[in-house]
N, C-alpha and C. Protein backbone atom coordinates (compact mmCIF):
# COMPACT_ATOMS: atom_id res chain seq x y z
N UNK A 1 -4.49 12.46 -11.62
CA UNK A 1 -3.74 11.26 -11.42
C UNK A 1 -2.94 10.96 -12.68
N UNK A 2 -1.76 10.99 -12.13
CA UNK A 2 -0.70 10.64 -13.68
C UNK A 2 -1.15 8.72 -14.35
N UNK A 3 -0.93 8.95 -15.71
CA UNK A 3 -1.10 7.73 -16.13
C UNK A 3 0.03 7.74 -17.05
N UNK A 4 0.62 6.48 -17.46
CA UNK A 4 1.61 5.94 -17.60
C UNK A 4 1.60 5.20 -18.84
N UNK A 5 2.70 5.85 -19.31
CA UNK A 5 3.12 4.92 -21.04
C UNK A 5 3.50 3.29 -20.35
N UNK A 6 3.54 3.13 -22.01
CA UNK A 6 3.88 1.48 -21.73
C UNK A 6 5.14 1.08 -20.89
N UNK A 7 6.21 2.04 -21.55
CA UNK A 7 7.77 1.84 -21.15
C UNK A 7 7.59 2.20 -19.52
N UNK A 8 6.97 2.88 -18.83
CA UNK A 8 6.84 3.59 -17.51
C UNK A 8 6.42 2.52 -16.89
N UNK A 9 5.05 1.53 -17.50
CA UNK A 9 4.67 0.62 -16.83
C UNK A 9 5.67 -0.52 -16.25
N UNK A 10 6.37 -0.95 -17.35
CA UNK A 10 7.84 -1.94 -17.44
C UNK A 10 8.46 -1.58 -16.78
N UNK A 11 9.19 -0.42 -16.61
CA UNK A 11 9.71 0.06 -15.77
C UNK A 11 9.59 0.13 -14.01
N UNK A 12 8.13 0.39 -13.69
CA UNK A 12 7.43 0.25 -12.43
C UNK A 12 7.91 -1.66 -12.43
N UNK A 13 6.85 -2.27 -13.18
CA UNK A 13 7.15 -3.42 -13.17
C UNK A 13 8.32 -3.90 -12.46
N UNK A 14 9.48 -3.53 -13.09
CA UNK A 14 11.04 -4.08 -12.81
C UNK A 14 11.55 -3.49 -11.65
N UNK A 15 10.77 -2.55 -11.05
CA UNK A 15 11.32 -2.32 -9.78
C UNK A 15 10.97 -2.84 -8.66
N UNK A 16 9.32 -3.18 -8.91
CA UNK A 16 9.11 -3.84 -7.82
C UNK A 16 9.35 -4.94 -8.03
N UNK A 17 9.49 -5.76 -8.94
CA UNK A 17 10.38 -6.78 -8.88
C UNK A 17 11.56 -6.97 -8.11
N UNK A 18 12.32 -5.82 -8.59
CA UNK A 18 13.52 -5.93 -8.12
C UNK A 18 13.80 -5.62 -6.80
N UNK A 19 12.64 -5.01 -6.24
CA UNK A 19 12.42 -4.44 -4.41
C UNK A 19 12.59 -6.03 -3.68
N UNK A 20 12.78 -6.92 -3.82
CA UNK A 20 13.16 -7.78 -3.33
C UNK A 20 14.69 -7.59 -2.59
N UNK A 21 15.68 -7.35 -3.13
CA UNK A 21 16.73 -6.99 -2.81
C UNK A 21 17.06 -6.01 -1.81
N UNK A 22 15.84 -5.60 -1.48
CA UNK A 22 16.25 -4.57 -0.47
C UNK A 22 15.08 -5.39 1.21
N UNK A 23 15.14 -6.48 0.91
CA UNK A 23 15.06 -7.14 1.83
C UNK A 23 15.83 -7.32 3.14
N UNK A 24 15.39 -7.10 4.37
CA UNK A 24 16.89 -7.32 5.40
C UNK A 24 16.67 -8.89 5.53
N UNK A 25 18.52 -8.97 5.58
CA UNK A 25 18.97 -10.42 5.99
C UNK A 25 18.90 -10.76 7.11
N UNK A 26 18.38 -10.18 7.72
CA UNK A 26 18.20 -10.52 9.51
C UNK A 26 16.77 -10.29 9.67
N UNK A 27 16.52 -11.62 10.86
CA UNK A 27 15.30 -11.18 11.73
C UNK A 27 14.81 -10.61 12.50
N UNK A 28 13.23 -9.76 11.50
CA UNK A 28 12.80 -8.56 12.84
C UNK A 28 12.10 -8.69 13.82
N UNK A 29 11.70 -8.08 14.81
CA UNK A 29 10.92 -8.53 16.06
C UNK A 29 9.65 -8.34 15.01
N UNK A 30 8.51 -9.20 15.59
CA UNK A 30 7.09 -9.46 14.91
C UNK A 30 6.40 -8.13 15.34
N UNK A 31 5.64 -8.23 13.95
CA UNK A 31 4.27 -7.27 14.71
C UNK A 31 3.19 -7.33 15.00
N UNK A 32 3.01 -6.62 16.17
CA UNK A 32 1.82 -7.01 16.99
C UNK A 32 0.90 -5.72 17.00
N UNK A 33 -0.33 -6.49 17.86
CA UNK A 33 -1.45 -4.91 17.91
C UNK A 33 -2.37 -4.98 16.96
N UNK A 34 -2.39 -5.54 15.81
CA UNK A 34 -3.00 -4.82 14.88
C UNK A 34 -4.15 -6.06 15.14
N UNK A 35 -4.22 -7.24 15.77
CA UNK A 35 -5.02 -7.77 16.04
C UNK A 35 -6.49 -7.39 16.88
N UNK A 36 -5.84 -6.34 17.36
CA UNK A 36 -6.67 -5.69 19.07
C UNK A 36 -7.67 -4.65 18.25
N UNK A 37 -7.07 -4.38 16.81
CA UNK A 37 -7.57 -2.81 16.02
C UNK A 37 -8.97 -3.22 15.59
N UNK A 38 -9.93 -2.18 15.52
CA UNK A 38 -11.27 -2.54 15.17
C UNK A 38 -11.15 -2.28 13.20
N UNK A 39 -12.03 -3.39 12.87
CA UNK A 39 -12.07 -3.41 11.27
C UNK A 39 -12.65 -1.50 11.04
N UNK A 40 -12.36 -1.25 10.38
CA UNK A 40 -12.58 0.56 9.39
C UNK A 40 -13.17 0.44 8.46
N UNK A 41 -13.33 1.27 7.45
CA UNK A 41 -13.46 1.81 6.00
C UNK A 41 -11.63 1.86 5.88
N UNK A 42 -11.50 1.32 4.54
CA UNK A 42 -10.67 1.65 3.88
C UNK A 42 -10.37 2.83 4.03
N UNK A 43 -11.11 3.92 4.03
CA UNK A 43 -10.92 5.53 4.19
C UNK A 43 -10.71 5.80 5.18
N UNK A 44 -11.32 5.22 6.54
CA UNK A 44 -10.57 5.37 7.74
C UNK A 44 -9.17 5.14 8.00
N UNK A 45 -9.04 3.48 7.19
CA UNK A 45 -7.63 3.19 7.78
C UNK A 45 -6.20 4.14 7.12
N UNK A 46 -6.93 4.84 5.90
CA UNK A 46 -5.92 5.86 5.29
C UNK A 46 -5.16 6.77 6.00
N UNK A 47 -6.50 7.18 6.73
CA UNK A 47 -6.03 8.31 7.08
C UNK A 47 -4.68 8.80 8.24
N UNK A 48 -4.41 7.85 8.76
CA UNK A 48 -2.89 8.57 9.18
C UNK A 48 -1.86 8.21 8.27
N UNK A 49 -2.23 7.72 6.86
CA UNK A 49 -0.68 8.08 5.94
C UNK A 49 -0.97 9.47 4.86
N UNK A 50 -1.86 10.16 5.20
CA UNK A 50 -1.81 11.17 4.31
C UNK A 50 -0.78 12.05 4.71
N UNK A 51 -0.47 11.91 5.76
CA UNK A 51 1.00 13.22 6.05
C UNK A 51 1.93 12.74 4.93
N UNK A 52 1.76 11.29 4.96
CA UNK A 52 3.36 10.62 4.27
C UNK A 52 2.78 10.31 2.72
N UNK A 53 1.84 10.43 2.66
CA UNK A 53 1.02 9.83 1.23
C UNK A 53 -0.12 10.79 0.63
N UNK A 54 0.46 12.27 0.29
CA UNK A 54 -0.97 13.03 0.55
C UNK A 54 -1.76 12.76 -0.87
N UNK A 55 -1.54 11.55 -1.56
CA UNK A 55 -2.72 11.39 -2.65
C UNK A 55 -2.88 10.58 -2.39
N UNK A 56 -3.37 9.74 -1.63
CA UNK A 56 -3.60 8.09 -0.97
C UNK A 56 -5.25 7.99 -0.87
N UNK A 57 -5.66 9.25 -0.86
CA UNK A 57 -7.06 9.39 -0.60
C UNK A 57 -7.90 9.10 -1.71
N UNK A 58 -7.20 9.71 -2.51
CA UNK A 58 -8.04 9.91 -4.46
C UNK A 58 -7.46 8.58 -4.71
N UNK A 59 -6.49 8.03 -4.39
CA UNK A 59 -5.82 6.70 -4.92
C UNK A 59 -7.20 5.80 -4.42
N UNK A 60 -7.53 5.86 -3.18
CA UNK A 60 -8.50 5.15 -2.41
C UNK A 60 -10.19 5.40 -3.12
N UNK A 61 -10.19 6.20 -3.14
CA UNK A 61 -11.56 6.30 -3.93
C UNK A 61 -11.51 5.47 -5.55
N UNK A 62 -10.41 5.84 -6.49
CA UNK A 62 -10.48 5.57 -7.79
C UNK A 62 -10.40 3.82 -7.39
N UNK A 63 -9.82 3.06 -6.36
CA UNK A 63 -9.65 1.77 -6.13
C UNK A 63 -11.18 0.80 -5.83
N UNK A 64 -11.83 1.40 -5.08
CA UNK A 64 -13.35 1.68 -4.63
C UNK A 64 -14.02 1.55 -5.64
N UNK A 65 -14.24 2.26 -6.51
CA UNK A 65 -14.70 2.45 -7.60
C UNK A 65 -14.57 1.24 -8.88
N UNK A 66 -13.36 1.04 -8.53
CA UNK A 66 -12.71 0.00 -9.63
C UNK A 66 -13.27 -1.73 -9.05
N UNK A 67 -13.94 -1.30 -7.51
CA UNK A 67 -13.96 -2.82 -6.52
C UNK A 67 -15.47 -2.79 -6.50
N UNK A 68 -16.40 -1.91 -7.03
CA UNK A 68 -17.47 -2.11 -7.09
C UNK A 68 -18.54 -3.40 -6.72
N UNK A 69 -18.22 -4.29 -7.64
CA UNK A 69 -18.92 -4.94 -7.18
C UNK A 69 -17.83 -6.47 -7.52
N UNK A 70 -16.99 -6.45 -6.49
CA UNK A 70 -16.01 -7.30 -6.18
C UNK A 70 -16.56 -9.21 -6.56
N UNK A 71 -16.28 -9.98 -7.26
CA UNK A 71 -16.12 -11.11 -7.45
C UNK A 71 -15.69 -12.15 -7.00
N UNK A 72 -14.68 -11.55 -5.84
CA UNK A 72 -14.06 -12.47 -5.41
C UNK A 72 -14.48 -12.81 -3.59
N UNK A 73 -15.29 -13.04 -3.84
CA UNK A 73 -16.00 -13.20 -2.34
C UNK A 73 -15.50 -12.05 -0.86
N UNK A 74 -14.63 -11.16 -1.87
CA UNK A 74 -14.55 -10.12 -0.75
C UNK A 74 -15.20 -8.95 -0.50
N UNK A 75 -15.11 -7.69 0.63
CA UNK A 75 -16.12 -7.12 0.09
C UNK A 75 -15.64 -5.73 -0.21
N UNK A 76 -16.10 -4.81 -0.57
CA UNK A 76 -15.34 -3.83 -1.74
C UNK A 76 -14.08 -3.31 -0.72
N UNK A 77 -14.26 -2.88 0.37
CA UNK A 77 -12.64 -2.22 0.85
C UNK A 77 -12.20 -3.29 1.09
N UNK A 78 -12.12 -4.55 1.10
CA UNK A 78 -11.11 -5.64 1.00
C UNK A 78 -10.51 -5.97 -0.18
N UNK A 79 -11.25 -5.95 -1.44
CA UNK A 79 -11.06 -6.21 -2.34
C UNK A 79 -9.84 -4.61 -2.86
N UNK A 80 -10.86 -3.33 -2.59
CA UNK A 80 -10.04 -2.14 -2.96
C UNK A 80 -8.69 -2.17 -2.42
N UNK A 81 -8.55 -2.76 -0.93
CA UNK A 81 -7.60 -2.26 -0.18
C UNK A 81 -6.12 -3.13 -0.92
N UNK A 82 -6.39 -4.05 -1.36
CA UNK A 82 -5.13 -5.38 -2.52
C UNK A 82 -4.82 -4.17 -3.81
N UNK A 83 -6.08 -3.86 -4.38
CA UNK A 83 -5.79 -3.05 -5.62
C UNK A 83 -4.93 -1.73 -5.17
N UNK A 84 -5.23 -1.02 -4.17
CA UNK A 84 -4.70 -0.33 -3.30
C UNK A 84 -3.05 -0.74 -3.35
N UNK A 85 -2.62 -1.29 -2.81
CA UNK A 85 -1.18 -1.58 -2.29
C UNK A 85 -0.78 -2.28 -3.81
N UNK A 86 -1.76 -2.45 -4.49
CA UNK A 86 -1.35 -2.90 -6.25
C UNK A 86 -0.91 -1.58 -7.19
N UNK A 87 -1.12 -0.54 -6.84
CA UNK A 87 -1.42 0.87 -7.58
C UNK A 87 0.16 1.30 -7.42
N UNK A 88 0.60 1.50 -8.76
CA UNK A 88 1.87 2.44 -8.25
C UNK A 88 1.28 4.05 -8.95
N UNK A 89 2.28 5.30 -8.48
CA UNK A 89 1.35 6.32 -8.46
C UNK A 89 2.60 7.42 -8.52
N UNK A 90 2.94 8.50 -9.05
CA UNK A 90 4.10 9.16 -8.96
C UNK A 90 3.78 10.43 -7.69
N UNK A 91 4.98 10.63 -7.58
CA UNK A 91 6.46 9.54 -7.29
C UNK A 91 6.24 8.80 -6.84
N UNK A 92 6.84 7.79 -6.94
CA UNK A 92 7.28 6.27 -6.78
C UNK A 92 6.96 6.42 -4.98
N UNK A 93 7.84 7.14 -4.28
CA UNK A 93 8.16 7.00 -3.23
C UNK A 93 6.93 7.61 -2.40
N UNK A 94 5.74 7.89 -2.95
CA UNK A 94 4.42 8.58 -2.60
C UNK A 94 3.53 7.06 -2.43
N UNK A 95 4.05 6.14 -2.73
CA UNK A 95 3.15 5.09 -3.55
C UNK A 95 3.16 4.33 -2.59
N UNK A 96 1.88 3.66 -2.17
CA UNK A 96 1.74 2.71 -0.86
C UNK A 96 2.26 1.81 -1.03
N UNK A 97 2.71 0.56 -1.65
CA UNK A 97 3.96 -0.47 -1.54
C UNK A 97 5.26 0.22 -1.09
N UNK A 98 5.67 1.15 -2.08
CA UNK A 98 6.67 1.18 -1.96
C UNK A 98 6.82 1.88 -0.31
N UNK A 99 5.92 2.85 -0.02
CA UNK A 99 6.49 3.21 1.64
C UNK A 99 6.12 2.09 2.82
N UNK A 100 5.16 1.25 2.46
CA UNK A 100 4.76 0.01 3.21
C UNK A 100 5.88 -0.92 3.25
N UNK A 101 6.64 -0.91 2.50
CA UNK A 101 7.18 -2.68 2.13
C UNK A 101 8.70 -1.77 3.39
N UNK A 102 8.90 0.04 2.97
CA UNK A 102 10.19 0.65 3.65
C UNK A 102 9.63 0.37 4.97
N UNK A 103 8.73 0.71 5.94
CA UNK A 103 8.14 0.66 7.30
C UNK A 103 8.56 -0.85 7.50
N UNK A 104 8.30 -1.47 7.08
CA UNK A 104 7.85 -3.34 7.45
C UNK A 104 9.33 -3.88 7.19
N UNK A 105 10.48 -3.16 6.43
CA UNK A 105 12.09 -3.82 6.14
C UNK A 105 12.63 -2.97 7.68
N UNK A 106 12.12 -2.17 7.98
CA UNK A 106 12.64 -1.12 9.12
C UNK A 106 13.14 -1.81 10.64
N UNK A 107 13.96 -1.69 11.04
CA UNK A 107 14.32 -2.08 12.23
C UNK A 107 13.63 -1.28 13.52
N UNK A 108 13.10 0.04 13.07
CA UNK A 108 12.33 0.39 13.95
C UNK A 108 11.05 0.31 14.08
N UNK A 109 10.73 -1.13 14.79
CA UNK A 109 9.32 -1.46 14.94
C UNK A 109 7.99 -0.58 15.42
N UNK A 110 8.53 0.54 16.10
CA UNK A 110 7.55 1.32 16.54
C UNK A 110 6.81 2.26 15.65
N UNK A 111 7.58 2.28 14.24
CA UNK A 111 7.05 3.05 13.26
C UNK A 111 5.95 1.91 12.63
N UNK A 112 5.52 0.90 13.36
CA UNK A 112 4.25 -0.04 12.77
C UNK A 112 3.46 -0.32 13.84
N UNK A 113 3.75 0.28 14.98
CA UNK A 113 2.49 0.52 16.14
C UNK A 113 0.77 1.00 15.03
N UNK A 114 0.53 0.53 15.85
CA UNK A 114 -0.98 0.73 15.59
C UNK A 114 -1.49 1.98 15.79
């Protein structure tokens, strides 16, 4: 797992910052379904983005690990799964925000079927 100078961090920093801008100005149809889905393991719910994310797995374990024994009244894959979508990871475009936030700006809703 790559780790990251300071300037790299800033850098990550300012982009997702700046991923705001790639917001659409129009409204998308809502999404649905995911209500009907049965709760998983974090490791379950991974697993259909490893085609699109094939280090999402080791990302998921080192997050786990880090959620041990969670503080915040959640419980470790709830807690992992925030640190999770918190993690940037190279490439950029490998990295679960950044392909989550592209699916969810997408006009094609069916690429967020359940």
């Amino acid at each position: 797992m790559a780790t990251y100078t300071e300037e790299e961090k800033i850098t990550q920093c300012i982009l997702r910052l700046s991923d705001i801008a790639k917001e659409p100005h129009e409204l998308l149809m809502p999404i649905s379904g995911y209500e009907k889905m049965p709760i998983v393991s974090l490791e379950q719910a991974v697993e259909p983005l490893v085609c699109f994310l094939p280090t999402v797995q080791s990302h998921v374990y080192v997050a786990k690990q880090k959620c041990k024994q969670p503080d915040d009244d959640l419980t470790q894959d709830e807690s992992a799964s925030i640190m999770l979508y918190s993690m940037g990871w190279k490439p950029l475009d490998e990295c679960l925000y950044v392909a989550l936030n592209a699916t969810l700006r997408s006009k094609d809703r069916g690429k967020l079927e359940p």
